[in-house]
C-alpha atoms as a PDB file:
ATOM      1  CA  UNK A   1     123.020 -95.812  65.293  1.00  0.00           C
ATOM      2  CA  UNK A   2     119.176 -95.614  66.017  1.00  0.00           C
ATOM      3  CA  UNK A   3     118.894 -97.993  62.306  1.00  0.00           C
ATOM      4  CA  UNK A   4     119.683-101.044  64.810  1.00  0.00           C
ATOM      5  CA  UNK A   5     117.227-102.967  65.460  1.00  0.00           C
ATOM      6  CA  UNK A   6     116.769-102.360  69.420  1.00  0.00           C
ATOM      7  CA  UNK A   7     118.102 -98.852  70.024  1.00  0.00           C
ATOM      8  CA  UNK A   8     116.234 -95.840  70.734  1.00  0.00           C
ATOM      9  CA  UNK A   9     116.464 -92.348  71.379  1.00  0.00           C
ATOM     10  CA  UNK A  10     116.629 -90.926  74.639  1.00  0.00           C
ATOM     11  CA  UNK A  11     118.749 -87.942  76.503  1.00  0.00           C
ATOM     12  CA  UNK A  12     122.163 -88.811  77.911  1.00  0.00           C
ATOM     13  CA  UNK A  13     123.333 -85.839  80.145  1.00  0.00           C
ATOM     14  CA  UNK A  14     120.544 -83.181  78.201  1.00  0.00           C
ATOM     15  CA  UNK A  15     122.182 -84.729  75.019  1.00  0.00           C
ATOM     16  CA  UNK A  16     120.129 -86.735  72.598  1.00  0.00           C
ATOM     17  CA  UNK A  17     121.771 -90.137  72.739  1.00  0.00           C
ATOM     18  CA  UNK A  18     121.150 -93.575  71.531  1.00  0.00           C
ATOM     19  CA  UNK A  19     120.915 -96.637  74.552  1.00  0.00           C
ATOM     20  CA  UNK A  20     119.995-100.287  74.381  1.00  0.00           C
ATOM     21  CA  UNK A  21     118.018-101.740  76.810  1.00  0.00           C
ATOM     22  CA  UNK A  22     118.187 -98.227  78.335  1.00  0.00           C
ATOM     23  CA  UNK A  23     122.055 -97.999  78.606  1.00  0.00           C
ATOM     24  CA  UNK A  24     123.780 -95.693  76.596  1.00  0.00           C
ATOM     25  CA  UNK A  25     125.288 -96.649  73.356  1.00  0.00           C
ATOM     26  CA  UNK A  26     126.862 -93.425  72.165  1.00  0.00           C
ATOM     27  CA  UNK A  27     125.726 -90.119  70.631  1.00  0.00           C
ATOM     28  CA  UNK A  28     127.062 -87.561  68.051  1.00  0.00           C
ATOM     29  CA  UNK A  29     129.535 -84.985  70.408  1.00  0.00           C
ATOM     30  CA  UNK A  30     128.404 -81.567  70.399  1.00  0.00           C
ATOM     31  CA  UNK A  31     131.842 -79.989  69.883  1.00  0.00           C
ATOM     32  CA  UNK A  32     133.736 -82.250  68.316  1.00  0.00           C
ATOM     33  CA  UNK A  33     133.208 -83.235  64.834  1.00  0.00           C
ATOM     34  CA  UNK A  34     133.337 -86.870  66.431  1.00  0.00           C
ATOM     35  CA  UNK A  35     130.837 -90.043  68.040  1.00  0.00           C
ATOM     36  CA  UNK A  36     131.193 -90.604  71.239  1.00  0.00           C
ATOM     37  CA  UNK A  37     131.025 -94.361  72.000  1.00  0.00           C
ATOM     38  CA  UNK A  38     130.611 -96.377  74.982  1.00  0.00           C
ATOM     39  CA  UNK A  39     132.898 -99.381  75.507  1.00  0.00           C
ATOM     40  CA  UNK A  40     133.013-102.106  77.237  1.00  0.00           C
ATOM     41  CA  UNK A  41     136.329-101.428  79.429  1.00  0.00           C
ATOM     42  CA  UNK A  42     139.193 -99.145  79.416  1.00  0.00           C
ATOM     43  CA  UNK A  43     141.463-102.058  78.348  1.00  0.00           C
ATOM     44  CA  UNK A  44     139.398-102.304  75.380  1.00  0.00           C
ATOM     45  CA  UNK A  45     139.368 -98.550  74.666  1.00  0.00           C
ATOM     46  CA  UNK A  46     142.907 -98.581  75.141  1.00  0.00           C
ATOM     47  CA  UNK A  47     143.391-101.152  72.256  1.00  0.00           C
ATOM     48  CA  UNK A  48     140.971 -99.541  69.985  1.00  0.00           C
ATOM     49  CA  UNK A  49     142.839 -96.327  70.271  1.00  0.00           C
ATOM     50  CA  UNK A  50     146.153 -98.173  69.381  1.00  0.00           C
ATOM     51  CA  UNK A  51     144.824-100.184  66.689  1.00  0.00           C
ATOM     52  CA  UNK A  52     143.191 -97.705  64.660  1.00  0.00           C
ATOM     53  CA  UNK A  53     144.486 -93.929  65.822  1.00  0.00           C
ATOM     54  CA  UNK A  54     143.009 -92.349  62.734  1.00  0.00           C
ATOM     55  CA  UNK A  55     139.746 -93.077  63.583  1.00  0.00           C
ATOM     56  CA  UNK A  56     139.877 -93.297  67.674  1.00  0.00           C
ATOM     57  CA  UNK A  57     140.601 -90.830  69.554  1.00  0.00           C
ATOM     58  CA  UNK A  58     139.494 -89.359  73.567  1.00  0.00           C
ATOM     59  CA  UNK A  59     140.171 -85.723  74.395  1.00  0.00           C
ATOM     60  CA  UNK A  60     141.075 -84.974  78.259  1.00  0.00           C
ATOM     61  CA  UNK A  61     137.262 -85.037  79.256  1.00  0.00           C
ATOM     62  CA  UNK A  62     137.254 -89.238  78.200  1.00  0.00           C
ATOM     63  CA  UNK A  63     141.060 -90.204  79.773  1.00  0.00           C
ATOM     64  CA  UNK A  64     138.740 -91.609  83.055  1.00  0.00           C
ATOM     65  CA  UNK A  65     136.060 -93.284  81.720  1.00  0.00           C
ATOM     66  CA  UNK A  66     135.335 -96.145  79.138  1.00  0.00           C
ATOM     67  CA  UNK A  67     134.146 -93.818  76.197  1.00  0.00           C
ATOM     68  CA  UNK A  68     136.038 -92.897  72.552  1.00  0.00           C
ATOM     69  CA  UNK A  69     135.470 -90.738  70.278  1.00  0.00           C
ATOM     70  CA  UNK A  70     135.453 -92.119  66.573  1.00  0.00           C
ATOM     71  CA  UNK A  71     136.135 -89.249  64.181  1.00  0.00           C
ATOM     72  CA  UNK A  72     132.826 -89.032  61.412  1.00  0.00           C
ATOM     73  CA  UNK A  73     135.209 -88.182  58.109  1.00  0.00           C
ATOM     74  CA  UNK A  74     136.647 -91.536  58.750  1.00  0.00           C
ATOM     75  CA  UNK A  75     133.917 -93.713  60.435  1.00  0.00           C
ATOM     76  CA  UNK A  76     132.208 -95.335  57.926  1.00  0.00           C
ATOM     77  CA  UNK A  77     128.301 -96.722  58.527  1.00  0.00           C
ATOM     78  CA  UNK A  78     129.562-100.757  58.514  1.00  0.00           C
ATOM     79  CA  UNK A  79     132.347 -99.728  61.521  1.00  0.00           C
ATOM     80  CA  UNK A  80     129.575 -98.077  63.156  1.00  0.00           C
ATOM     81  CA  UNK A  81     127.005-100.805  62.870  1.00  0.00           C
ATOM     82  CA  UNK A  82     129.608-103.236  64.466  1.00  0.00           C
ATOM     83  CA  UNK A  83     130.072-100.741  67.267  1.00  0.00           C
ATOM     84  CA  UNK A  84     127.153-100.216  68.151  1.00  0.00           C
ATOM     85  CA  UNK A  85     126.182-104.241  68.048  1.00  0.00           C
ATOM     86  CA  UNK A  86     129.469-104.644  70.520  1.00  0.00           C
ATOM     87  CA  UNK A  87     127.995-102.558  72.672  1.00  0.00           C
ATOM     88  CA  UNK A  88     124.641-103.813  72.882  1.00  0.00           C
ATOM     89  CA  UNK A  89     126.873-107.460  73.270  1.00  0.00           C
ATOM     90  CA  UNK A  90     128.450-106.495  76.280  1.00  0.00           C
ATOM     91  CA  UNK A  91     124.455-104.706  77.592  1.00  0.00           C
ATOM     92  CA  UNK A  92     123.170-108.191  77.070  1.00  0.00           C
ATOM     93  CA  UNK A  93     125.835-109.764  78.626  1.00  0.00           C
ATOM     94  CA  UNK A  94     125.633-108.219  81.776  1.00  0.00           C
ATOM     95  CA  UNK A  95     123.170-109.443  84.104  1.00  0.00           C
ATOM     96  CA  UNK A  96     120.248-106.914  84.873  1.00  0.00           C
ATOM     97  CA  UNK A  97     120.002-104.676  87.738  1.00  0.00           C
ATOM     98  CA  UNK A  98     117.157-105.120  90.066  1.00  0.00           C
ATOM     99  CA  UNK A  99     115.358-101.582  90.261  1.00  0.00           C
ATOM    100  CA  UNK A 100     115.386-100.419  93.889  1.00  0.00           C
ATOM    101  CA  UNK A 101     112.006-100.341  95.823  1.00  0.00           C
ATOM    102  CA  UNK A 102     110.842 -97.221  96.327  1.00  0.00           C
ATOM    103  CA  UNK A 103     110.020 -96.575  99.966  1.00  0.00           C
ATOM    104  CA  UNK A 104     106.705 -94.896 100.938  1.00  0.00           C
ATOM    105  CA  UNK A 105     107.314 -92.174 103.399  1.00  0.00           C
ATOM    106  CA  UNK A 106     103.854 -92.411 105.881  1.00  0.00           C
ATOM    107  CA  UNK A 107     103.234 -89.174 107.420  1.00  0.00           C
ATOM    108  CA  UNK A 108     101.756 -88.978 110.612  1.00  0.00           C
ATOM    109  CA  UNK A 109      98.515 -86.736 110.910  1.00  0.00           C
ATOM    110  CA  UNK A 110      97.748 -84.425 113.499  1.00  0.00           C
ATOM    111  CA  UNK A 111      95.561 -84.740 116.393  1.00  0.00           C
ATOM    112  CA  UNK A 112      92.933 -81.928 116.068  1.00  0.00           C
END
């Protein structure tokens, strides 16, 4: 994931991860033998999983949220290349956030 021209490294949850434009991307799972991807909807994760079960799958842990896990015997670097440009797509697609201001907290001093 991190040979894509854009990504980096950076921790997702105390995970090392890989994110775009500093949203996450995906990372390697820690107990499954598995990627865990971000997608761009659960509509979309929902066809993915249909279209290609051997290689898609989510384990309780994913059923709310847009994320897959793509199984490493089967993915292949190509598939992962594409996913990982899809999902920097969609992060480019979106239009940016605006940072919140940070608000300065005055303290009052103390009359001596």
């Amino acid at each position: 994931m991190l040979s894509v021209t854009g990504t980096n490294e950076g921790p997702y949850f105390g995970k090392p991860s890989v994110f775009y434009n500093e949203s996450f991307v995906g990372r390697v799972h820690d107990k499954e033998d598995a990627v865990a991807l971000r997608v761009g909807s659960m509509e979309m994760r929902d066809v993915m999983l249909e279209a290609e079960p051997r290689l898609f799958y989510i384990t309780e842990h994913y059923k709310s949220w847009p994320f897959l896990l793509a199984r490493l015997a089967v993915l292949d670097s190509k598939t992962l290349k594409a996913l990982v440009a899809a999902r920097m797509a969609e992060i480019k697609a979106k239009p940016k956030r605006q940072k919140r201001a940070i608000k300065k907290v005055v303290t009052k001093k103390k009359k001596a």
